[in-house]
PDB file of N, CA and C in Angstrom:
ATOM      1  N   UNK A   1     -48.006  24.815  38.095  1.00  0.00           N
ATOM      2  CA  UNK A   1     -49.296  25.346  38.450  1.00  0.00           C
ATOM      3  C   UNK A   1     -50.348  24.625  37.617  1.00  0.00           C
ATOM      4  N   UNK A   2     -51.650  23.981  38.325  1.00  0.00           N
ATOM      5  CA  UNK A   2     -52.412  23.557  37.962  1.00  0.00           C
ATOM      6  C   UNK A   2     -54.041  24.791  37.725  1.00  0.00           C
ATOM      7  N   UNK A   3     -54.644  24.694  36.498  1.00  0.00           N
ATOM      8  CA  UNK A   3     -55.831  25.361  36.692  1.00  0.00           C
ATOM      9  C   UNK A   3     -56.902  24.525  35.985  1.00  0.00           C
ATOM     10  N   UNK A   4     -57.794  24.478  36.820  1.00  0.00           N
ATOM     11  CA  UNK A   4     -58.783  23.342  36.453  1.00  0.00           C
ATOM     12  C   UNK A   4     -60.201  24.654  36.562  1.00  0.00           C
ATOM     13  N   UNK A   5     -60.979  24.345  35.252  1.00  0.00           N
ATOM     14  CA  UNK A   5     -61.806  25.222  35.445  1.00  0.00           C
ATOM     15  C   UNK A   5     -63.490  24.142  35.500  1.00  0.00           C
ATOM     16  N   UNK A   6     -64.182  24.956  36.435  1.00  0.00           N
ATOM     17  CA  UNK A   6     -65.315  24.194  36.785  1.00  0.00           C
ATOM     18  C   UNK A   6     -66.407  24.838  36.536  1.00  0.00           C
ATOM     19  N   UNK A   7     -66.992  24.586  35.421  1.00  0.00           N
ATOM     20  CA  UNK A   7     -68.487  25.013  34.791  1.00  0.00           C
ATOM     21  C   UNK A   7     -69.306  25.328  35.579  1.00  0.00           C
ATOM     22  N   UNK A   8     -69.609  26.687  36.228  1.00  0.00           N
ATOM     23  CA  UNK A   8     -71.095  26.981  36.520  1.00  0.00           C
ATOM     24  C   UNK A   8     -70.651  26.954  38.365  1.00  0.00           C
ATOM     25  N   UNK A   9     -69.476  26.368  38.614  1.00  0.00           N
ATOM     26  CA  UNK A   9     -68.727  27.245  39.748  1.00  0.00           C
ATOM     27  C   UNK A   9     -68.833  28.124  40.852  1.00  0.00           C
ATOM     28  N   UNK A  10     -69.448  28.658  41.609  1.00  0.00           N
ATOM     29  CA  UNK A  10     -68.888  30.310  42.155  1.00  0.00           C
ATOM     30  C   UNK A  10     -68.405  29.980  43.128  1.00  0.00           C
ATOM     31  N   UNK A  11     -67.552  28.830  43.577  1.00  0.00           N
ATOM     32  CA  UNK A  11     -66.324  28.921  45.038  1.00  0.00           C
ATOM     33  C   UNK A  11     -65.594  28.079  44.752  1.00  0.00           C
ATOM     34  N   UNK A  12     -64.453  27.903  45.540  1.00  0.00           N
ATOM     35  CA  UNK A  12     -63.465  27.073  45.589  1.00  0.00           C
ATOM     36  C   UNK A  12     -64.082  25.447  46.419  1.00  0.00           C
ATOM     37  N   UNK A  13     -65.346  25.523  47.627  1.00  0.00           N
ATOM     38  CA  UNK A  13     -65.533  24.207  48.447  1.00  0.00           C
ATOM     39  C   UNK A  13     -64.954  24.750  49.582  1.00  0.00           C
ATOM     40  N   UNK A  14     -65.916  24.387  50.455  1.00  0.00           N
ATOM     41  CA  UNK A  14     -65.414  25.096  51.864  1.00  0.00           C
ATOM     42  C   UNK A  14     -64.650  23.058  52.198  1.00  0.00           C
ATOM     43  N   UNK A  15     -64.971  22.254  51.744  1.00  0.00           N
ATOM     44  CA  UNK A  15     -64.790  20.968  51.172  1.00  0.00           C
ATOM     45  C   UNK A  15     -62.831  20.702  51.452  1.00  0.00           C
ATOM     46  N   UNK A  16     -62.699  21.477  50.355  1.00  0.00           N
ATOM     47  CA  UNK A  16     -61.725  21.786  49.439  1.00  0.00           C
ATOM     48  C   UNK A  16     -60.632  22.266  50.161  1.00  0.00           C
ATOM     49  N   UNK A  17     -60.943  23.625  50.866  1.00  0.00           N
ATOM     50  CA  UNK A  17     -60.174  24.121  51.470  1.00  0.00           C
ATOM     51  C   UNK A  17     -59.643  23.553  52.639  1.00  0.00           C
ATOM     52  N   UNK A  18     -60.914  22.970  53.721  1.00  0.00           N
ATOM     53  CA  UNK A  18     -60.103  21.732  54.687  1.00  0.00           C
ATOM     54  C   UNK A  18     -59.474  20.959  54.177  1.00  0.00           C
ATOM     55  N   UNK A  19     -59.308  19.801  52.961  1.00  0.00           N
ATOM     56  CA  UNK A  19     -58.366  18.863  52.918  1.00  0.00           C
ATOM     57  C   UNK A  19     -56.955  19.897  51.927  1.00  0.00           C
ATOM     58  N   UNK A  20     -56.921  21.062  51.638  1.00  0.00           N
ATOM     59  CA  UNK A  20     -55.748  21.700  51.664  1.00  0.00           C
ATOM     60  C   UNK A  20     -55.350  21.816  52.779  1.00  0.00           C
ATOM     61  N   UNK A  21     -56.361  22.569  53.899  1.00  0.00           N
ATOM     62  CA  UNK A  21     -55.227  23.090  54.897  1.00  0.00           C
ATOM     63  C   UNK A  21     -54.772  21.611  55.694  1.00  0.00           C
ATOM     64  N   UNK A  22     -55.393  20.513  55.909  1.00  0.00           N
ATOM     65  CA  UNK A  22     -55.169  19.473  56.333  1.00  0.00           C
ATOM     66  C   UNK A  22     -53.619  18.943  55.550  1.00  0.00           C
ATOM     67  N   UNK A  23     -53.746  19.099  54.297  1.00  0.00           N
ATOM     68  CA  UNK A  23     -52.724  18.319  53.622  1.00  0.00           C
ATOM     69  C   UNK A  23     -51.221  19.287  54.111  1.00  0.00           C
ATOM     70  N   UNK A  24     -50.942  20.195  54.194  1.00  0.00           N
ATOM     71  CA  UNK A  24     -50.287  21.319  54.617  1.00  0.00           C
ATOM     72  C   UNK A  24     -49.910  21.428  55.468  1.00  0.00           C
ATOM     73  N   UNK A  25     -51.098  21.017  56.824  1.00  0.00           N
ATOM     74  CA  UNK A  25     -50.593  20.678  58.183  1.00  0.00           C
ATOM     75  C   UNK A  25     -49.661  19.728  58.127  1.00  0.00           C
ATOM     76  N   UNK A  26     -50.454  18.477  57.618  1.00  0.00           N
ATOM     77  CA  UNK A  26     -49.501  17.159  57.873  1.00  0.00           C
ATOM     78  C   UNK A  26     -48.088  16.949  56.348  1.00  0.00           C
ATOM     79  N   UNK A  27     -47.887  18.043  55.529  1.00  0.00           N
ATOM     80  CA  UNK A  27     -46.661  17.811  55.854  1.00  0.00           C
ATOM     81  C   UNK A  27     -45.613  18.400  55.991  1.00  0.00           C
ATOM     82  N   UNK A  28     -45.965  19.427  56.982  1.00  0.00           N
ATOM     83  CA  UNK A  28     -45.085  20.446  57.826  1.00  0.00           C
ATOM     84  C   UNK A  28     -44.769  19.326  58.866  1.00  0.00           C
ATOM     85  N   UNK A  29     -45.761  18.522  59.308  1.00  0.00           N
ATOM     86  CA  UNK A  29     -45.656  17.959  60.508  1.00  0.00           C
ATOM     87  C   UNK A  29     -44.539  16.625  59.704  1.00  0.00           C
ATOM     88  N   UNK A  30     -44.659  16.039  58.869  1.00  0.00           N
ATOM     89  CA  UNK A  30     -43.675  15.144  58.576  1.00  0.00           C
ATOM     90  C   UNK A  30     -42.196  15.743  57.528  1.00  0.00           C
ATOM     91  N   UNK A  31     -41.898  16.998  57.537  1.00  0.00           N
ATOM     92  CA  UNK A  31     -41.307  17.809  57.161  1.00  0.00           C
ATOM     93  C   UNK A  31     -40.239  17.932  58.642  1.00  0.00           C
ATOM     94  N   UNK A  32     -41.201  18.152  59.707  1.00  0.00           N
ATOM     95  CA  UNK A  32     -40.204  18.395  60.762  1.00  0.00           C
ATOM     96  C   UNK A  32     -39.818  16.882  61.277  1.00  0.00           C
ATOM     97  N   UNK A  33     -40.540  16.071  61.575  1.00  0.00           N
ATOM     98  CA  UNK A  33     -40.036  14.720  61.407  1.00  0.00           C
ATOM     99  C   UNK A  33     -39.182  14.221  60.897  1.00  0.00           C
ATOM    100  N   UNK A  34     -38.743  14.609  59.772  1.00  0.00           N
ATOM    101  CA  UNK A  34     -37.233  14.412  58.949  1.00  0.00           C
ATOM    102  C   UNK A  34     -36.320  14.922  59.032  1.00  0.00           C
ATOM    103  N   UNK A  35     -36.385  16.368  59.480  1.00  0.00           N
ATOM    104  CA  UNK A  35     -35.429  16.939  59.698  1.00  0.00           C
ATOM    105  C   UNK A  35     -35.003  16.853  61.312  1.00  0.00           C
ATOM    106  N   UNK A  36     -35.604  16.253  62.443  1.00  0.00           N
ATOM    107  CA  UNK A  36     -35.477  15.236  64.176  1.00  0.00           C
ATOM    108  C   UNK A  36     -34.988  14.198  63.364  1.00  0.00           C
ATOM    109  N   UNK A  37     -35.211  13.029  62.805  1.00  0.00           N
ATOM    110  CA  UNK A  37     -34.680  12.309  62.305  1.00  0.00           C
ATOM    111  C   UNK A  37     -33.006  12.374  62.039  1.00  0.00           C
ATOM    112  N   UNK A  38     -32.891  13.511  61.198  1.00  0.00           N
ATOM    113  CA  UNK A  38     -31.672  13.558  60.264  1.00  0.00           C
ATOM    114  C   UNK A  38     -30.604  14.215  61.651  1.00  0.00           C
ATOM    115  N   UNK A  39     -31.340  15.202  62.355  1.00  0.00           N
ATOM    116  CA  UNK A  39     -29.968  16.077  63.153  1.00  0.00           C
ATOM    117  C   UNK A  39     -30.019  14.729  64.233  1.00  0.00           C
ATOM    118  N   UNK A  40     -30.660  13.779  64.642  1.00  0.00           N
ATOM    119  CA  UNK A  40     -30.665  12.797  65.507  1.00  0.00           C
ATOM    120  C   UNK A  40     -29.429  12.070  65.043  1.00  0.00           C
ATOM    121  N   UNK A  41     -29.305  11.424  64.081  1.00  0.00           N
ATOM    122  CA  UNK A  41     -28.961  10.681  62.929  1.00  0.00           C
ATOM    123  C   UNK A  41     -27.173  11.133  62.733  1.00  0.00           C
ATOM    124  N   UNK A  42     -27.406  12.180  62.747  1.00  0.00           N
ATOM    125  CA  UNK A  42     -26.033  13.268  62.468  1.00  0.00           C
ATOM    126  C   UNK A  42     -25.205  13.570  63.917  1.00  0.00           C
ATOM    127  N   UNK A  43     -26.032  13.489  65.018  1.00  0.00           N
ATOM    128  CA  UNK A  43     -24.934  13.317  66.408  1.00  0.00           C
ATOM    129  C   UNK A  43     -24.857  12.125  66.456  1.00  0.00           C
ATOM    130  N   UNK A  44     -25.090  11.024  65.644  1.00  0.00           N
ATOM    131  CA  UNK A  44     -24.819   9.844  66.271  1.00  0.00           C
ATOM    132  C   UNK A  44     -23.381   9.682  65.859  1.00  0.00           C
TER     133      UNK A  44
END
């Protein structure tokens, strides 16, 4: 766990929060990509 404290502050970044939920999306999305990969991989 990271805590970074920011002087004078009062939100997180509405900024902030898109390239979390962005980062999250994409790597669920290459999360499932590996695992098509691997059961592909595994009937061969």
């Amino acid at each position: 766990m990271e805590v970074i404290h920011r002087k004078g502050a009062v939100g997180f970044g509405a900024g902030n929060i898109r390239a979390l939920a962005q980062s999250i999306i994409c790597d669920k999305q290459q999360k499932k990509a590996r695992l098509a990969q691997s059961i592909i991989h595994n009937q061969q």
